[in-house]
N, C-alpha and C. Protein backbone atom coordinates (compact mmCIF):
# COMPACT_ATOMS: atom_id res chain seq x y z
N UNK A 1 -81.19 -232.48 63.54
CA UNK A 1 -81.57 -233.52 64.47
C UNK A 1 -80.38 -234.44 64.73
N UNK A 2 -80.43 -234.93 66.05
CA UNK A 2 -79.10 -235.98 66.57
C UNK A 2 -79.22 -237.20 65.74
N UNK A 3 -78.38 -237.53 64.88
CA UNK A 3 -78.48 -238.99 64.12
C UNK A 3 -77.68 -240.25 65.21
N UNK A 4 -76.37 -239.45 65.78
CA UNK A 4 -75.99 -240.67 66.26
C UNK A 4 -76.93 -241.15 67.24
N UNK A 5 -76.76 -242.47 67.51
CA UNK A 5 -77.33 -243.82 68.70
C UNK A 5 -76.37 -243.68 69.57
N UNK A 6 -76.80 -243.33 70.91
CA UNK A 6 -75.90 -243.35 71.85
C UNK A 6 -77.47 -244.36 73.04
N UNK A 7 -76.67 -245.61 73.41
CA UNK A 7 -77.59 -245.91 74.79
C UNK A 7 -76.38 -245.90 75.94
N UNK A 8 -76.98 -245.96 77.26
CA UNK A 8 -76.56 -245.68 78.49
C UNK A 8 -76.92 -247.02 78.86
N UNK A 9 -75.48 -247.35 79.50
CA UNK A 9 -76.11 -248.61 80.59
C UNK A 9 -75.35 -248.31 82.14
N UNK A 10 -76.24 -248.72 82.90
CA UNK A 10 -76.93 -248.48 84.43
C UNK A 10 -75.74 -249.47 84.99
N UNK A 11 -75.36 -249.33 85.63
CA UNK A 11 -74.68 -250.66 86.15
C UNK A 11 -74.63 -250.69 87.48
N UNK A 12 -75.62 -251.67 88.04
CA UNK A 12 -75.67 -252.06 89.44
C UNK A 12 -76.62 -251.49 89.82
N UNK A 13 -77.78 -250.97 89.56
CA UNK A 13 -78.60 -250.75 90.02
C UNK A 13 -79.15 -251.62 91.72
N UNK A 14 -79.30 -250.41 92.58
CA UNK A 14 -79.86 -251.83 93.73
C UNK A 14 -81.19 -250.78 93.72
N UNK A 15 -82.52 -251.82 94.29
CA UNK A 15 -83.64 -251.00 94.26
C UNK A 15 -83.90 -249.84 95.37
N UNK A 16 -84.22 -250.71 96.69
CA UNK A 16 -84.17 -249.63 97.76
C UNK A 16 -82.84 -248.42 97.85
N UNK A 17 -81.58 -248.18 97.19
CA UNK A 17 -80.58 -247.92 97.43
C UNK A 17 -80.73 -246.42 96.46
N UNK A 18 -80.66 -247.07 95.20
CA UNK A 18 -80.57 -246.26 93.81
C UNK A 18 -82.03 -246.26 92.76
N UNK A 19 -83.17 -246.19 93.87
CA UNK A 19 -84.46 -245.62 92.65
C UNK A 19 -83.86 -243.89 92.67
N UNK A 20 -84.05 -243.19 93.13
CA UNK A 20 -83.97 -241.80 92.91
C UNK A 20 -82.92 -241.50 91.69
N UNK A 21 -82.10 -242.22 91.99
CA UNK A 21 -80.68 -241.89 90.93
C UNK A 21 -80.58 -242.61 89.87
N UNK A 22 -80.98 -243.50 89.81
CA UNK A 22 -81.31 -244.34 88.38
C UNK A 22 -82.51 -243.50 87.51
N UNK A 23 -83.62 -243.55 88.42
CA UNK A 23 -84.59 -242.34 87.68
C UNK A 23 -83.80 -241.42 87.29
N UNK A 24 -83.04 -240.89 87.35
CA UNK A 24 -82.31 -239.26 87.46
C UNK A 24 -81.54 -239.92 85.95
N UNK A 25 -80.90 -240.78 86.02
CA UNK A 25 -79.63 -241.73 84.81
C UNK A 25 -80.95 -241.38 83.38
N UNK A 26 -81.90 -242.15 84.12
CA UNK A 26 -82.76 -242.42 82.84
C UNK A 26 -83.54 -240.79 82.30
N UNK A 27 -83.62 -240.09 83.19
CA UNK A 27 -84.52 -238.52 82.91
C UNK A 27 -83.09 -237.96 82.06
N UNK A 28 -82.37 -237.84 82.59
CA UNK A 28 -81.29 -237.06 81.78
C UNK A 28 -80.90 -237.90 80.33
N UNK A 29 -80.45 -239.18 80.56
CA UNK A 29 -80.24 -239.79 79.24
C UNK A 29 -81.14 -239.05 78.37
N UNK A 30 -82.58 -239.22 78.60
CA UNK A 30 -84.09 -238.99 77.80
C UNK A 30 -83.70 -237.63 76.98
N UNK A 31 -83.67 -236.52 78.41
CA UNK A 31 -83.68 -235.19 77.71
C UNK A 31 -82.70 -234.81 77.04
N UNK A 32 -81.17 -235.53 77.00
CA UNK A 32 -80.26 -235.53 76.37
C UNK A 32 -79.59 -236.31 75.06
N UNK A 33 -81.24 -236.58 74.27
CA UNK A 33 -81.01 -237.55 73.69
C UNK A 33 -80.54 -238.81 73.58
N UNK A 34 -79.97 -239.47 74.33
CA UNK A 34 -79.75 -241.15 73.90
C UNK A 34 -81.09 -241.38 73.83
N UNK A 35 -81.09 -242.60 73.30
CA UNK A 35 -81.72 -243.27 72.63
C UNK A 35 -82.31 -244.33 74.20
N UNK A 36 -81.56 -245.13 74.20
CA UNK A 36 -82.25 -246.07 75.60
C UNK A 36 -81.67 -245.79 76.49
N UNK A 37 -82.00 -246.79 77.70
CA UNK A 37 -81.28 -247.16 78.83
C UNK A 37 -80.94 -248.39 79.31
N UNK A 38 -80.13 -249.55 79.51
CA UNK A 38 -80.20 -250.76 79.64
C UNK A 38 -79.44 -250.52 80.92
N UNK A 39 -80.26 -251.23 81.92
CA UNK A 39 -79.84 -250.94 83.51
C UNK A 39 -79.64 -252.88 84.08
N UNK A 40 -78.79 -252.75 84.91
CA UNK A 40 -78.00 -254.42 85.18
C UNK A 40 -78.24 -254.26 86.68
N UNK A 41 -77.78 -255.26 87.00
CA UNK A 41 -77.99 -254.99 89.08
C UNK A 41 -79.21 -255.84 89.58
N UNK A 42 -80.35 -255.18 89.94
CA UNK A 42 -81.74 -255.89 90.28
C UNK A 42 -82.94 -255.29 89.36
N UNK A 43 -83.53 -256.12 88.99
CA UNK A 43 -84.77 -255.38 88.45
C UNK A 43 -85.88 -254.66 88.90
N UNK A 44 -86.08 -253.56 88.16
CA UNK A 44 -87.37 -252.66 88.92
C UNK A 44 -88.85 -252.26 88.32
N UNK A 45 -89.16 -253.03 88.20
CA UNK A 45 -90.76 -252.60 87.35
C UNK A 45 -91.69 -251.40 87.56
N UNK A 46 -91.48 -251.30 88.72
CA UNK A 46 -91.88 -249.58 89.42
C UNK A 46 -90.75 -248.44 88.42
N UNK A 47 -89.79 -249.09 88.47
CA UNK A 47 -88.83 -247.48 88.31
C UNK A 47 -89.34 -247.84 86.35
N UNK A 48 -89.06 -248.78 86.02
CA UNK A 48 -89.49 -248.99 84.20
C UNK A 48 -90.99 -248.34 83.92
N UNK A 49 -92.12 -248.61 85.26
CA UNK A 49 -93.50 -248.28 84.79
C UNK A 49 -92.75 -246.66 84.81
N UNK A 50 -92.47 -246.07 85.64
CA UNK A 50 -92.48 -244.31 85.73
C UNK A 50 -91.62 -243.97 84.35
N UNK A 51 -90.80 -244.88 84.47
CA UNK A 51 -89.96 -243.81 83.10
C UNK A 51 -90.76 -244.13 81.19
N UNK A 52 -91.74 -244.83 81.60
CA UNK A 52 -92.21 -245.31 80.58
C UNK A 52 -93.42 -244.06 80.81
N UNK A 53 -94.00 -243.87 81.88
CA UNK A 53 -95.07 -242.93 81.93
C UNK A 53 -94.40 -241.31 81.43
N UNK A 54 -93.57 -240.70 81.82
CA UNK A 54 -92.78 -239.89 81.51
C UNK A 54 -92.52 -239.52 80.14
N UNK A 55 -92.24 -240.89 79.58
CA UNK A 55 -92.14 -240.82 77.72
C UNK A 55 -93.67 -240.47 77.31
N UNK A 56 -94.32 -241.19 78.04
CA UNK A 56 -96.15 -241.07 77.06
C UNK A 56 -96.54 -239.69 77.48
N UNK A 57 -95.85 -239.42 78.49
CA UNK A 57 -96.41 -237.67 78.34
C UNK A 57 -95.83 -236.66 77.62
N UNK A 58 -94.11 -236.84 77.79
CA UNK A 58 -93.46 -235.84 77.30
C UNK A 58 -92.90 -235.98 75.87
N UNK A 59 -92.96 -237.47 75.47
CA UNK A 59 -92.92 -237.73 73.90
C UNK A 59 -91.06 -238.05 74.03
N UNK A 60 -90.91 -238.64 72.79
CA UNK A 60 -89.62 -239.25 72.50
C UNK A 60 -89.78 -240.31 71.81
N UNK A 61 -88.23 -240.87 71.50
CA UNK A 61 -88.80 -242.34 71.15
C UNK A 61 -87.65 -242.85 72.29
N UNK A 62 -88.41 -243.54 72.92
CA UNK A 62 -86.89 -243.76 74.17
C UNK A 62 -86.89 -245.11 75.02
N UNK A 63 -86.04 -246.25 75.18
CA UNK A 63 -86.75 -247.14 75.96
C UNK A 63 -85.70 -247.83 77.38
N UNK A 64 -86.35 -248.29 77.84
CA UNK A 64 -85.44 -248.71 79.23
C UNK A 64 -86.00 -250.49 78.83
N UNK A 65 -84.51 -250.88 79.15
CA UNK A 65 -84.80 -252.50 79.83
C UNK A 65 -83.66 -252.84 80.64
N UNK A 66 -83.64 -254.17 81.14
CA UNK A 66 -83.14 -254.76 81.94
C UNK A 66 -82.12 -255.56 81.45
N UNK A 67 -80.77 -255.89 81.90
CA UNK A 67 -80.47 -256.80 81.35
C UNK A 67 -79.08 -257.31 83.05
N UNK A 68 -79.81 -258.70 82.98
CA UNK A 68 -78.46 -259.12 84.48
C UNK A 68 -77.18 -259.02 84.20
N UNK A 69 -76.75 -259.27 82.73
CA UNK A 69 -75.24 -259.70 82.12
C UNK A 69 -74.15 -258.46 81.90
N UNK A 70 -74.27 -257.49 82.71
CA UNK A 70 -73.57 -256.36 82.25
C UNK A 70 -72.22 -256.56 81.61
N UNK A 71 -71.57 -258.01 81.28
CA UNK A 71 -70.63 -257.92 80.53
C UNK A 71 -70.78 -258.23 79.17
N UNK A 72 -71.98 -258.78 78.53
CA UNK A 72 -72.90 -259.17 77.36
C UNK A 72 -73.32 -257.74 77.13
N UNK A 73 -73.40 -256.96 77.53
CA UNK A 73 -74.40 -255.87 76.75
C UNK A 73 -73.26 -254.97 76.46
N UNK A 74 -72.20 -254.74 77.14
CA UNK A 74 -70.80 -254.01 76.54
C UNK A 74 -69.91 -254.81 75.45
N UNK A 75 -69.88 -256.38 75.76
CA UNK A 75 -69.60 -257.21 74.34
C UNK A 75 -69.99 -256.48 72.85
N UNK A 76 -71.67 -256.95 73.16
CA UNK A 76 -72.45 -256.54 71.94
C UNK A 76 -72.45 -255.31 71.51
N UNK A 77 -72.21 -254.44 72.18
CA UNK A 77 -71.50 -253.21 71.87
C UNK A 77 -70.54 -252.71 70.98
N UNK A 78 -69.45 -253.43 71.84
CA UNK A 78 -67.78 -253.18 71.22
C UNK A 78 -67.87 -253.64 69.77
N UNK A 79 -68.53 -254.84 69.50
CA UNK A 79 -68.93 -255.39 68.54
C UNK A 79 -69.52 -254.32 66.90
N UNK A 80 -70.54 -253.27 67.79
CA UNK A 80 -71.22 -252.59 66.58
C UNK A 80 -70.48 -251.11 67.08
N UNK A 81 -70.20 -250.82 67.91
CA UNK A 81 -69.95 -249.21 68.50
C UNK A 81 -68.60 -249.14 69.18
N UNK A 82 -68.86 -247.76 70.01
CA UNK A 82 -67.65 -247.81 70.78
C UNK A 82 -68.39 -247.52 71.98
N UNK A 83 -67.09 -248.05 73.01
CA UNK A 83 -68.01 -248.14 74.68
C UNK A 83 -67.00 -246.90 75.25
N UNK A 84 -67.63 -246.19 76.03
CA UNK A 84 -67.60 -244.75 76.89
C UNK A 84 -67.58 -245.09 78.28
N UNK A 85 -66.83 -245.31 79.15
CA UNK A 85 -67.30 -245.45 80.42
C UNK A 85 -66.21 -244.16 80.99
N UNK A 86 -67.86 -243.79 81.81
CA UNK A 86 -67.75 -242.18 82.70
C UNK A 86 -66.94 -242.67 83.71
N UNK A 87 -65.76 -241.93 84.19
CA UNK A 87 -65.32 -242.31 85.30
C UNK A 87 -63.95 -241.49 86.09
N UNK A 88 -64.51 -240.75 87.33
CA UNK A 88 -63.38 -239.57 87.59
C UNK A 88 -61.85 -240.39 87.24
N UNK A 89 -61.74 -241.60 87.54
CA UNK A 89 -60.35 -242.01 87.21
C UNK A 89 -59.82 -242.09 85.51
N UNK A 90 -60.39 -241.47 84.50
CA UNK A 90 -60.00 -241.56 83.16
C UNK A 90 -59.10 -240.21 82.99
N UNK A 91 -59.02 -240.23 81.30
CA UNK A 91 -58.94 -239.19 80.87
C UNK A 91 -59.72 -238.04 80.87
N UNK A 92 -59.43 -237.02 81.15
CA UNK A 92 -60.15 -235.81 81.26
C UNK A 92 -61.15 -235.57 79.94
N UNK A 93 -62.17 -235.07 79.85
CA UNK A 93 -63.34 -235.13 78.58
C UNK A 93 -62.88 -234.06 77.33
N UNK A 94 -61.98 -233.17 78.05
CA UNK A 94 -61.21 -232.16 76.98
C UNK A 94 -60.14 -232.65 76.56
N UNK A 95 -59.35 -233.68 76.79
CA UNK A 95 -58.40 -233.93 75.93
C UNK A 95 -58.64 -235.65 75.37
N UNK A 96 -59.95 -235.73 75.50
CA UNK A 96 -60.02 -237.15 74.71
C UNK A 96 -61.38 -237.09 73.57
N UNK A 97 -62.30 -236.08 74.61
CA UNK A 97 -63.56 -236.47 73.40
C UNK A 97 -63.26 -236.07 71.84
N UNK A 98 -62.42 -235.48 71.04
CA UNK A 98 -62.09 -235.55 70.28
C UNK A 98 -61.79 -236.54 69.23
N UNK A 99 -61.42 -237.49 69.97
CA UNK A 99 -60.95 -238.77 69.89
C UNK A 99 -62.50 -239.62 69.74
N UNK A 100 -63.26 -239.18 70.08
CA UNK A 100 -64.71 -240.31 69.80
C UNK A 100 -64.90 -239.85 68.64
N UNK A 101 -65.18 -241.09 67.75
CA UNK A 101 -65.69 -240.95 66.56
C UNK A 101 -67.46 -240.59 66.38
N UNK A 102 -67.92 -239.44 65.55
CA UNK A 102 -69.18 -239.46 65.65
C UNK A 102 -69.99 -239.93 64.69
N UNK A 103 -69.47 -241.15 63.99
CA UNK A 103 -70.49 -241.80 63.29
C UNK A 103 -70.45 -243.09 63.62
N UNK A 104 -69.98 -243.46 65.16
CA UNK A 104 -70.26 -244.98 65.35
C UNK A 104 -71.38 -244.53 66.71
N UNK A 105 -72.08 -245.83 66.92
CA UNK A 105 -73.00 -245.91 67.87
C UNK A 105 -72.39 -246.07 69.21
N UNK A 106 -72.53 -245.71 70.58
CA UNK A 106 -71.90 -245.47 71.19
C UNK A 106 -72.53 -245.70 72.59
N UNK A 107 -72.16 -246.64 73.28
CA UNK A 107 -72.89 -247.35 74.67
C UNK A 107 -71.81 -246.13 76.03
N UNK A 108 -72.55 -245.64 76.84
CA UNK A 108 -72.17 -245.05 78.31
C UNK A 108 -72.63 -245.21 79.34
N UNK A 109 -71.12 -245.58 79.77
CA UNK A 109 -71.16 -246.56 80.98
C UNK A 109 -71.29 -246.05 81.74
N UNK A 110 -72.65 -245.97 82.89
CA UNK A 110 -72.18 -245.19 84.18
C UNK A 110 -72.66 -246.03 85.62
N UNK A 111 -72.11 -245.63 86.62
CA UNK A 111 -71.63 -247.10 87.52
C UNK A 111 -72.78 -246.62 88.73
N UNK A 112 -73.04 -247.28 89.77
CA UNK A 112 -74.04 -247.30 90.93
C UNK A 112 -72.89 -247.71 92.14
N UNK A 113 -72.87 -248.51 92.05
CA UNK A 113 -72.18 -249.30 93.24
C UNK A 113 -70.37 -249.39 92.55
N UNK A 114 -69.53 -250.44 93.40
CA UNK A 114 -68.46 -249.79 92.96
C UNK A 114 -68.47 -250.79 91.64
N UNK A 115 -67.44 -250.10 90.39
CA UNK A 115 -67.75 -250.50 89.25
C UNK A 115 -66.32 -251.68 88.99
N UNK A 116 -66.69 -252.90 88.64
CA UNK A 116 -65.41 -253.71 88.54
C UNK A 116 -64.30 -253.00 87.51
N UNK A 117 -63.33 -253.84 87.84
CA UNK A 117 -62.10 -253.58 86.94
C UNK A 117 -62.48 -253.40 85.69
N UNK A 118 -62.67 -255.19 85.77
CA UNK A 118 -63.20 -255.17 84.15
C UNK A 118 -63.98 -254.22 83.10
N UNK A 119 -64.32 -253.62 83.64
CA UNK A 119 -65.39 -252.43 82.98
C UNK A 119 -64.22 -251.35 82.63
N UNK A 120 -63.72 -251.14 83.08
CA UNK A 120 -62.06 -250.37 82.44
C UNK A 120 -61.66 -250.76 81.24
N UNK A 121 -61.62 -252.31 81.58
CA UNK A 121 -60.57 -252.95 80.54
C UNK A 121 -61.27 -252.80 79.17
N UNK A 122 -62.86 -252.92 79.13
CA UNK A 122 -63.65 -253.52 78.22
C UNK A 122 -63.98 -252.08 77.39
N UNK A 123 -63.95 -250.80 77.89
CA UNK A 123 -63.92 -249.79 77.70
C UNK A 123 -63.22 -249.41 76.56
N UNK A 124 -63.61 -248.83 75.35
CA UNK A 124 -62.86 -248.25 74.22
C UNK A 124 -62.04 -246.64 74.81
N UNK A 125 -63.12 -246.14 75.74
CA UNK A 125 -62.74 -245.00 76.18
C UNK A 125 -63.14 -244.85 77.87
N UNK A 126 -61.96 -244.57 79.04
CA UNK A 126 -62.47 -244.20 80.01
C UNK A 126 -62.41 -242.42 80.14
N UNK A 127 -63.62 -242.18 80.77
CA UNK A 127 -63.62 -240.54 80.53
C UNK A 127 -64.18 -240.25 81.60
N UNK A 128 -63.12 -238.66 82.21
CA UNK A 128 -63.49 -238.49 83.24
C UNK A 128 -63.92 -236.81 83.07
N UNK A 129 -64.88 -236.43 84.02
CA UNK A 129 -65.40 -235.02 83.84
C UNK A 129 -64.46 -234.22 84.78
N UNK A 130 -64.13 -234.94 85.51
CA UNK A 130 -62.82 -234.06 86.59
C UNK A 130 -62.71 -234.99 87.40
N UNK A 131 -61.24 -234.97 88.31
CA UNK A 131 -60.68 -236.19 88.90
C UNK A 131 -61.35 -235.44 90.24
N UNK A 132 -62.42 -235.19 91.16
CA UNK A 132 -63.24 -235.21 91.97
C UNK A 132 -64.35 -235.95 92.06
N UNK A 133 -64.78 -236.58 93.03
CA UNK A 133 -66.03 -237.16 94.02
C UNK A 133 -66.78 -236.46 93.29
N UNK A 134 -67.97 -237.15 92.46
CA UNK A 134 -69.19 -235.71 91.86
C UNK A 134 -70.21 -237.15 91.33
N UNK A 135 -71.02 -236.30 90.66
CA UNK A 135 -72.81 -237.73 90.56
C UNK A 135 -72.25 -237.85 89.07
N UNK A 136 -72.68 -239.40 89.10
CA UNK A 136 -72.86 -240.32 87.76
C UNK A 136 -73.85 -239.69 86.71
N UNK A 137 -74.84 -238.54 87.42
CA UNK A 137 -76.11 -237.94 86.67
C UNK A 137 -75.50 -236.82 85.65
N UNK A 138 -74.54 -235.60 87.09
CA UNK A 138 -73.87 -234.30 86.14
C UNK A 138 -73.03 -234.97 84.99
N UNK A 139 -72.01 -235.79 85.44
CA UNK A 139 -71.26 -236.71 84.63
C UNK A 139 -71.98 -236.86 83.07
N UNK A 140 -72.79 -237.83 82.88
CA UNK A 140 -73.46 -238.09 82.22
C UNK A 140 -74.03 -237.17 81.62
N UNK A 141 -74.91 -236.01 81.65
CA UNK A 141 -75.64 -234.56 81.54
C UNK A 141 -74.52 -233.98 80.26
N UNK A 142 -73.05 -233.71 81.44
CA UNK A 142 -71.76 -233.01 80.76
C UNK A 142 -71.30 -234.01 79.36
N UNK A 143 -71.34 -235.01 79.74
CA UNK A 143 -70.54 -235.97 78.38
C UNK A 143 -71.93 -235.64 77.20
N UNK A 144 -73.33 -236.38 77.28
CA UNK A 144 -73.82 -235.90 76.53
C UNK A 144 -74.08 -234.87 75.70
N UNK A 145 -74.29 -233.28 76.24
CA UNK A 145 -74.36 -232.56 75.86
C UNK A 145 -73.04 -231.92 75.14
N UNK A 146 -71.39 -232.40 75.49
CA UNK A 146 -70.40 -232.24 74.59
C UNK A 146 -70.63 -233.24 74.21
N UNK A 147 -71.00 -234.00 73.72
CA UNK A 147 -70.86 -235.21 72.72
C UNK A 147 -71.61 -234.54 71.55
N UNK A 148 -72.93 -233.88 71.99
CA UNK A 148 -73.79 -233.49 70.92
C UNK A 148 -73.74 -232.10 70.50
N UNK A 149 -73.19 -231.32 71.68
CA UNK A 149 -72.31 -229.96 71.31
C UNK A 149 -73.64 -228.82 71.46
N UNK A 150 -74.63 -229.43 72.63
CA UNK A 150 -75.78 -228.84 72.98
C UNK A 150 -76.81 -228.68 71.95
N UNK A 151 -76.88 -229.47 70.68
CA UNK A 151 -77.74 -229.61 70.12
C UNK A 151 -79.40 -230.30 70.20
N UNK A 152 -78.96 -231.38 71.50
CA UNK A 152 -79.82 -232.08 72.01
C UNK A 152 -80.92 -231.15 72.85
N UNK A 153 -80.34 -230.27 73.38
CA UNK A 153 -81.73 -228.58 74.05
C UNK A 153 -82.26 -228.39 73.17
N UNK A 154 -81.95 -228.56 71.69
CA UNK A 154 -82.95 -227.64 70.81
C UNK A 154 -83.99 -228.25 70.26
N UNK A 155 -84.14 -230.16 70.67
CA UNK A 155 -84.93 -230.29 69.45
C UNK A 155 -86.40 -230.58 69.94
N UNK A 156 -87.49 -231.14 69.61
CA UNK A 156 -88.68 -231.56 70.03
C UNK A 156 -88.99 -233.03 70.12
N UNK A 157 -89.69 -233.32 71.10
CA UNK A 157 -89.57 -234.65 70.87
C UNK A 157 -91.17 -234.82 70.15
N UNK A 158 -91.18 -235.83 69.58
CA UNK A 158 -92.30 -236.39 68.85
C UNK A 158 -93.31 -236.92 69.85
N UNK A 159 -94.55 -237.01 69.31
CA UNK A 159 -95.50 -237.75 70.40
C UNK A 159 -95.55 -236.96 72.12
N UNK A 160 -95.37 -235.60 71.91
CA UNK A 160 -95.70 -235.31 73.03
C UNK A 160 -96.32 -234.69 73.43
N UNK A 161 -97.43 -235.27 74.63
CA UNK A 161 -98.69 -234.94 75.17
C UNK A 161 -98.06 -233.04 75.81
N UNK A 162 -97.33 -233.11 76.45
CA UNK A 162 -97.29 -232.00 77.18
C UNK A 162 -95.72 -230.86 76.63
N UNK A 163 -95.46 -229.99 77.05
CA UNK A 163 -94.28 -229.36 76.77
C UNK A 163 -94.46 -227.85 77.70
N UNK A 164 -93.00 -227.81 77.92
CA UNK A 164 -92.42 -226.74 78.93
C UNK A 164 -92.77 -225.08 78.14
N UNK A 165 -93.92 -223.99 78.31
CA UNK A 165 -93.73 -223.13 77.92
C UNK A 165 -92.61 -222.14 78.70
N UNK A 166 -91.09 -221.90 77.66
CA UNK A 166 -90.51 -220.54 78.55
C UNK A 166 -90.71 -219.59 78.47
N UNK A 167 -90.57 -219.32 80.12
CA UNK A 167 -90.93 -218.11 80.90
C UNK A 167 -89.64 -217.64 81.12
N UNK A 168 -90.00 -216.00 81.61
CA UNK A 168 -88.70 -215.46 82.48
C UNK A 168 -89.01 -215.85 83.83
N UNK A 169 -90.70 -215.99 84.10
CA UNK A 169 -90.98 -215.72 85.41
C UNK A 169 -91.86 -217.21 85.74
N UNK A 170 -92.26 -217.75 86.83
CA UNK A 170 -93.40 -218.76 86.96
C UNK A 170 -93.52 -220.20 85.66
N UNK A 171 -94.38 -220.70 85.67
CA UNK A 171 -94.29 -222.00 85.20
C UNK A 171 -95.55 -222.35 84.33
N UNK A 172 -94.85 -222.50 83.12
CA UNK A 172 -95.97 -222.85 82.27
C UNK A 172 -96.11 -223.90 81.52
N UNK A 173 -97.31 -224.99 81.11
CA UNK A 173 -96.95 -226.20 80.87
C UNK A 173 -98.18 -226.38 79.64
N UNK A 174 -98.62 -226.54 78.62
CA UNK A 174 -99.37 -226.76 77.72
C UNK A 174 -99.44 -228.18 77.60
N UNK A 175 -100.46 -228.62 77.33
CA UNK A 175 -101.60 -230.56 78.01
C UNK A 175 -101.92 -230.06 76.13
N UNK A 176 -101.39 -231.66 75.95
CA UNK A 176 -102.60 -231.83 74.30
C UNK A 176 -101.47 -231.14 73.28
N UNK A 177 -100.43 -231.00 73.36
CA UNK A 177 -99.74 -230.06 72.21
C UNK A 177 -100.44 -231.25 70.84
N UNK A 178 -100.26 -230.18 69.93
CA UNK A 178 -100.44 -231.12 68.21
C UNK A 178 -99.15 -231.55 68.22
């Protein structure tokens, strides 16, 4: 099972702009193990009720909140962990993730709108998945799953009402698992 704490923070969320893709930040974080999501920008109680409904079905222990101060929640960070911010302008993810330590807790930064300087500076690590135009979601997806070295596909989550039976063919979904 994944021991390290890794949360994701959202940065800049706007509502009408980025519900689809923030949902998407928070579904992948989920299935990729981190732990939360702390999203900055505007607040959304619609997008928090769905991803909260999502957990009570599919199980986890997983939580989303809000926070306006996106330079307070990378502080408090640097403080206990190390900060990750995704970003085609870094270092490439093959010649740095090595370099992340895996027994500190670990905040990832991924941006909405354009992401200030400062968020560079404040950064223990900037990391990039390839120096191309591509989504904050694959980004995120790719760092996690080398962070955890695809261990995060294998495990189960706790408390969950429903789960994916695989198929080769069609779609199968079991309601009520024990």
């Amino acid at each position: 099972m994944i021991k390290q704490k890794v949360c994701v923070l959202r940065l800049g969320h706007r509502v009408e702009r980025d519900k689809r893709a923030t949902m998407h930040i928070f579904l992948t974080a989920r299935a990729f193990s981190a732990s939360e999501v702390v999203y900055s920008g505007q607040r959304d109680p619609e997008l928090e009720k769905r991803i909260e409904a999502v957990v009570d079905r599919w199980g986890g222990a997983f939580k989303v909140s809000f926070e306006k101060n996106w330079k307070r929640v990378i502080e408090d960070w640097r403080r206990k962990g190390l900060v990750c911010h995704l970003t085609m302008y870094g270092i490439n993810i093959d010649d740095c993730l090595d370099m992340v330590p895996r027994d500190k807790e670990i905040l990832v930064i991924v941006g909405s709108e354009k992401v200030p300087k400062e968020v560079f500076q404040l950064a223990n690590y900037n990391i990039a998945i390839g120096d191309q135009p591509h989504s904050e979601i694959a980004a995120l997806a790719i760092f996690l799953d080398r962070l955890f070295r695809g261990k995060e596909l294998k495990g189960k989550f706790k408390g969950a009402k429903m789960r994916v039976v695989p198929q080769e063919k069609g779609k199968k979904v079991v309601q009520n698992v024990p």
